[in-house]
N, C-alpha and C. Protein backbone atom coordinates (compact mmCIF):
# COMPACT_ATOMS: atom_id res chain seq x y z
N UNK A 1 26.11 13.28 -23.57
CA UNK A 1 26.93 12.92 -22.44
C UNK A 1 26.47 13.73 -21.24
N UNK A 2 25.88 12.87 -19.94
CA UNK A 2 25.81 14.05 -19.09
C UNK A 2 26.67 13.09 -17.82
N UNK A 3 27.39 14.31 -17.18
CA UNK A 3 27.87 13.59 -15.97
C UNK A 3 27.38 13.52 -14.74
N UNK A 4 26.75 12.20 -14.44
CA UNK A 4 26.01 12.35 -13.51
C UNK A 4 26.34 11.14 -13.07
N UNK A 5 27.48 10.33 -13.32
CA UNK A 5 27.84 8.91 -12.37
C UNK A 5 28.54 9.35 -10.81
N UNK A 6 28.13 9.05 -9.94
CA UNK A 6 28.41 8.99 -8.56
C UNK A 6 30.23 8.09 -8.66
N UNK A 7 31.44 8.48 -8.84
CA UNK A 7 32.37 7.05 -9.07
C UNK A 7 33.05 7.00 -7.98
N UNK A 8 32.41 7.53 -6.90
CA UNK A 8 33.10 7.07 -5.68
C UNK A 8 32.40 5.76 -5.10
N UNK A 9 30.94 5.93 -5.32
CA UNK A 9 29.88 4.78 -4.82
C UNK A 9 29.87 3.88 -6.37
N UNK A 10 30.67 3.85 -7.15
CA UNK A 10 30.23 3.05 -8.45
C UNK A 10 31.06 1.86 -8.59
N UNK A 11 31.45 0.91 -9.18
CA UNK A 11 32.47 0.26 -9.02
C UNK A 11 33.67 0.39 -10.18
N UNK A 12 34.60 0.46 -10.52
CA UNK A 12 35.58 0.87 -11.31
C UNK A 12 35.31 0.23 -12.81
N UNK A 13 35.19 0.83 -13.53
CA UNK A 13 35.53 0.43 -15.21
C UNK A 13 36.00 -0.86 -15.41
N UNK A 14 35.26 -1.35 -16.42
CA UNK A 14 36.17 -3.12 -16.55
C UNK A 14 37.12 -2.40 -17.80
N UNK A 15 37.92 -3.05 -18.45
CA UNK A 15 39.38 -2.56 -19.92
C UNK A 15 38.04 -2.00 -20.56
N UNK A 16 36.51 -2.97 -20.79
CA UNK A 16 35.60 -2.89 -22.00
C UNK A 16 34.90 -1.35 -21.22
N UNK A 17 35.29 -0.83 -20.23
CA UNK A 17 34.38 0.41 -20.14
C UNK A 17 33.39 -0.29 -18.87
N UNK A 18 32.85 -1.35 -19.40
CA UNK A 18 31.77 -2.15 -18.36
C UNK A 18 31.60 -1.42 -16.85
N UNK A 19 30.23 -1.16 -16.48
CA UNK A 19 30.36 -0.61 -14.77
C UNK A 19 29.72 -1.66 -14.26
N UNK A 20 30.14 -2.78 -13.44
CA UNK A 20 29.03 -3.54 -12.63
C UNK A 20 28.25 -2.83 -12.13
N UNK A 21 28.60 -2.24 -11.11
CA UNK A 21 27.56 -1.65 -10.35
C UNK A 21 27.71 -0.04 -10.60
N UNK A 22 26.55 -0.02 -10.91
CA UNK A 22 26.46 1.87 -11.12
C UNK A 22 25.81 2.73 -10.44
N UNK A 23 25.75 3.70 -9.61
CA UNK A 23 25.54 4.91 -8.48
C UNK A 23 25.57 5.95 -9.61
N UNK A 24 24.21 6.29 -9.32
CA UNK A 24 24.35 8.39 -10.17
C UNK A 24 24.10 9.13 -8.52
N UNK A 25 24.36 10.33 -9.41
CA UNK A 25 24.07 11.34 -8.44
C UNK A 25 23.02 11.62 -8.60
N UNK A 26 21.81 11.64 -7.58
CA UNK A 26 20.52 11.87 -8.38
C UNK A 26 20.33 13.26 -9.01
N UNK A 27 21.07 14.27 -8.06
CA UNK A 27 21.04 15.23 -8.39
C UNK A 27 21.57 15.99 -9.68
N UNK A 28 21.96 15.24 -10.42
CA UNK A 28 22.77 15.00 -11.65
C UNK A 28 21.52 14.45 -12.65
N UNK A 29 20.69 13.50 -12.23
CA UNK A 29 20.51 12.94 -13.61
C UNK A 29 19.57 13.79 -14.28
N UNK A 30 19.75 13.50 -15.80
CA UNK A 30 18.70 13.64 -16.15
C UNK A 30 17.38 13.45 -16.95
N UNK A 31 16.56 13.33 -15.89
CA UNK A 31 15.30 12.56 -16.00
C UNK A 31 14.44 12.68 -16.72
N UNK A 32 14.28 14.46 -17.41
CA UNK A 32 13.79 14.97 -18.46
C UNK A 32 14.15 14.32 -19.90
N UNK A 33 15.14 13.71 -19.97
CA UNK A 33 15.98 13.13 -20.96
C UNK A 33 15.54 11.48 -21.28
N UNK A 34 15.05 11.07 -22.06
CA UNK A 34 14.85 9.55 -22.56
C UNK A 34 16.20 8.75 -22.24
N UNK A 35 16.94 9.51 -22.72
CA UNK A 35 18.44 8.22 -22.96
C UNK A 35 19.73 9.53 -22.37
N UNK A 36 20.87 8.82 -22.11
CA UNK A 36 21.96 9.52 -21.87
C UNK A 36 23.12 8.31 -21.59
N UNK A 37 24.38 9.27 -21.73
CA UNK A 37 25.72 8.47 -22.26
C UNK A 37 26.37 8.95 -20.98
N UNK A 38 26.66 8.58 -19.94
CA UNK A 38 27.99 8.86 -18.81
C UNK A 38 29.44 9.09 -19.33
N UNK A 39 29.98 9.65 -19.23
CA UNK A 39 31.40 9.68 -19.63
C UNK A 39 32.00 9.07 -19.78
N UNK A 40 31.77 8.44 -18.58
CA UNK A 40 32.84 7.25 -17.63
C UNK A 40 32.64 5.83 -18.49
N UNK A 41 31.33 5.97 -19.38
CA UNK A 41 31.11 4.56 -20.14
C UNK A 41 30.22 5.04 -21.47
N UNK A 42 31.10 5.72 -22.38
CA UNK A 42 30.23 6.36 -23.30
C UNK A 42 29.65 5.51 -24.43
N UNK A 43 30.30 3.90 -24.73
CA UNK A 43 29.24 3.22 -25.23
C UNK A 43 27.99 2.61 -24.72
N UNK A 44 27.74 3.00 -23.59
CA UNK A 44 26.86 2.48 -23.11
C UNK A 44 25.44 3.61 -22.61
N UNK A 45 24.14 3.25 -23.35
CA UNK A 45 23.33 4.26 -23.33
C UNK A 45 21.71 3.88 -22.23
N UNK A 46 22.22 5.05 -21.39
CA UNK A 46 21.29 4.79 -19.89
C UNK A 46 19.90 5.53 -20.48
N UNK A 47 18.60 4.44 -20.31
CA UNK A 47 17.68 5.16 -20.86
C UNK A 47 17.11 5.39 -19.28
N UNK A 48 16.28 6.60 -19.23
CA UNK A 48 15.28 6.88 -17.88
C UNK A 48 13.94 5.61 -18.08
N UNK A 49 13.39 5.83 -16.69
CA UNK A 49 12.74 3.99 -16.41
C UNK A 49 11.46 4.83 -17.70
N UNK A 50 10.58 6.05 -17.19
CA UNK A 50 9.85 6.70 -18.64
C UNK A 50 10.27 6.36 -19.77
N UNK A 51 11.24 6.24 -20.27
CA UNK A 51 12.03 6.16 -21.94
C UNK A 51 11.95 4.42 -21.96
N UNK A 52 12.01 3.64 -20.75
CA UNK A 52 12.69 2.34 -20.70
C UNK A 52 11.40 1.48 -20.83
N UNK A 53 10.10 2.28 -20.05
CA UNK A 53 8.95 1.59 -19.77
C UNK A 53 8.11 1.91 -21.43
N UNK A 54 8.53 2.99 -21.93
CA UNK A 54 8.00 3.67 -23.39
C UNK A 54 8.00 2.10 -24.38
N UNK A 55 9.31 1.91 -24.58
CA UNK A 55 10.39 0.94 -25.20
C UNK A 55 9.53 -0.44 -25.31
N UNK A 56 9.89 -0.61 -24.13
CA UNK A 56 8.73 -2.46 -23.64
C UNK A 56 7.37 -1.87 -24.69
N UNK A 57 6.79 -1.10 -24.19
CA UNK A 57 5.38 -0.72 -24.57
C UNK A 57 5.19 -0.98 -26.46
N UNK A 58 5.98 -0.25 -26.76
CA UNK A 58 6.02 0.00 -28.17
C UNK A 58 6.39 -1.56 -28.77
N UNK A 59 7.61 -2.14 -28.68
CA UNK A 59 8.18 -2.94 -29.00
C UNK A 59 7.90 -4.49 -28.86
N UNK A 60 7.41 -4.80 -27.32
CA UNK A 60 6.97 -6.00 -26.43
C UNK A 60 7.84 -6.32 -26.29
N UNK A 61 8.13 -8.01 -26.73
CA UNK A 61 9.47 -8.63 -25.86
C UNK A 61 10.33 -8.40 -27.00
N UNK A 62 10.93 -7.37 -27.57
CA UNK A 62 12.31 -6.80 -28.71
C UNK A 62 13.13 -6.43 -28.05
N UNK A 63 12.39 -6.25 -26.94
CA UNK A 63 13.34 -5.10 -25.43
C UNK A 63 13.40 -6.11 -24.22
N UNK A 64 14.57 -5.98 -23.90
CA UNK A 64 14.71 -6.68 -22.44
C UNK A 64 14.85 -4.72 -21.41
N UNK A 65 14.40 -5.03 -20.66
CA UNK A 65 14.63 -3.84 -19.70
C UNK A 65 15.20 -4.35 -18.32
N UNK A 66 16.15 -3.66 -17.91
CA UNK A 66 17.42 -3.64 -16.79
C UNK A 66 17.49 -2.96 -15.98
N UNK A 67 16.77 -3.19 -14.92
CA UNK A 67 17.74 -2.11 -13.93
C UNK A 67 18.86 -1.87 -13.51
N UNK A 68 19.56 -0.83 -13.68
CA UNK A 68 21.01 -0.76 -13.04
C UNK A 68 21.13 0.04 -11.71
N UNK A 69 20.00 0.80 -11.52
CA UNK A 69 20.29 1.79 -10.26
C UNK A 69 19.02 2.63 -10.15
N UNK A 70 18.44 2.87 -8.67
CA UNK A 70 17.44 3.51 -8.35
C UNK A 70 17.52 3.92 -6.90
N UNK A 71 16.93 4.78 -7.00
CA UNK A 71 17.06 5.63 -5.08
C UNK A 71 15.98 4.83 -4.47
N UNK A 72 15.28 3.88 -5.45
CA UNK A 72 14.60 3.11 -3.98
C UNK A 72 15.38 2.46 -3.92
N UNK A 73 15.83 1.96 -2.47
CA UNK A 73 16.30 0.89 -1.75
C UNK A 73 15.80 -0.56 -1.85
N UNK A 74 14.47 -0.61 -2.46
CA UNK A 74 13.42 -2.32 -2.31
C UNK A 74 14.17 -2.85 -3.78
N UNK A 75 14.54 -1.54 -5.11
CA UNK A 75 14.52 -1.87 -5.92
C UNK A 75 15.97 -2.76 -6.05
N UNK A 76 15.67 -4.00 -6.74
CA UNK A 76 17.18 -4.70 -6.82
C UNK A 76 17.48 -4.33 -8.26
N UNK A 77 18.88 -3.74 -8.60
CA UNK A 77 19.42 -3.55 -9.57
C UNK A 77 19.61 -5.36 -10.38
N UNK A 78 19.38 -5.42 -11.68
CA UNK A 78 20.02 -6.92 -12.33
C UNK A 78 21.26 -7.20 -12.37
N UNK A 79 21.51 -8.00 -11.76
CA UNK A 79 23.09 -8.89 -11.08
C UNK A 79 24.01 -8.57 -12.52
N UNK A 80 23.46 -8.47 -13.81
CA UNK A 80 24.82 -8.62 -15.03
C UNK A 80 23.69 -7.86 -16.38
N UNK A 81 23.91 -6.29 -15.83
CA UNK A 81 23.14 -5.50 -16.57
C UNK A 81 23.52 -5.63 -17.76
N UNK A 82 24.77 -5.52 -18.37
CA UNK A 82 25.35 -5.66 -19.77
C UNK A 82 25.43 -6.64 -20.20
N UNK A 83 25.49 -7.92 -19.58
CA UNK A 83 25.26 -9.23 -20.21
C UNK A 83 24.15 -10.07 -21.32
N UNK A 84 25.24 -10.19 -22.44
CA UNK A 84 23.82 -10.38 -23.76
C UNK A 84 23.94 -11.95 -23.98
């Protein structure tokens, strides 16, 4: 668990935990780390884009990969990250 969700810039918890839109603090995350659990949504496991790009590599298409949030600005987060 590390806390590093931004929940002022995030959008509120759905009942299921669900975050549409998710904001870290960058200064919070951590990036050294493959995977991590937010508090605020502890079934849900945020891998770093390194851990995420690893994944695809190893696996091929077993893995769908998602963006949910990045400090670039060009990057568009996926409209329904948790959606299976």
């Amino acid at each position: 668990m590390v806390d590093c969700l931004d929940t002022h810039r995030s959008s509120k918890p759905k009942r299921s935990g669900e975050i549409n839109k998710t904001v870290f603090r960058p200064e919070a995350l951590p990036v050294h780390l493959a995977a991590f659990r937010p508090p605020q949504f502890p079934r849900a496991v945020q891998w770093s884009g390194w851990a995420a790009d690893r994944l695809v590599e190893v696996t091929g298409d077993q893995v769908e990969r998602r963006l949910i949030w990045s400090q670039n600005p060009a990057a568009k987060p996926h409209p329904d990250p948790w959606g299976m």
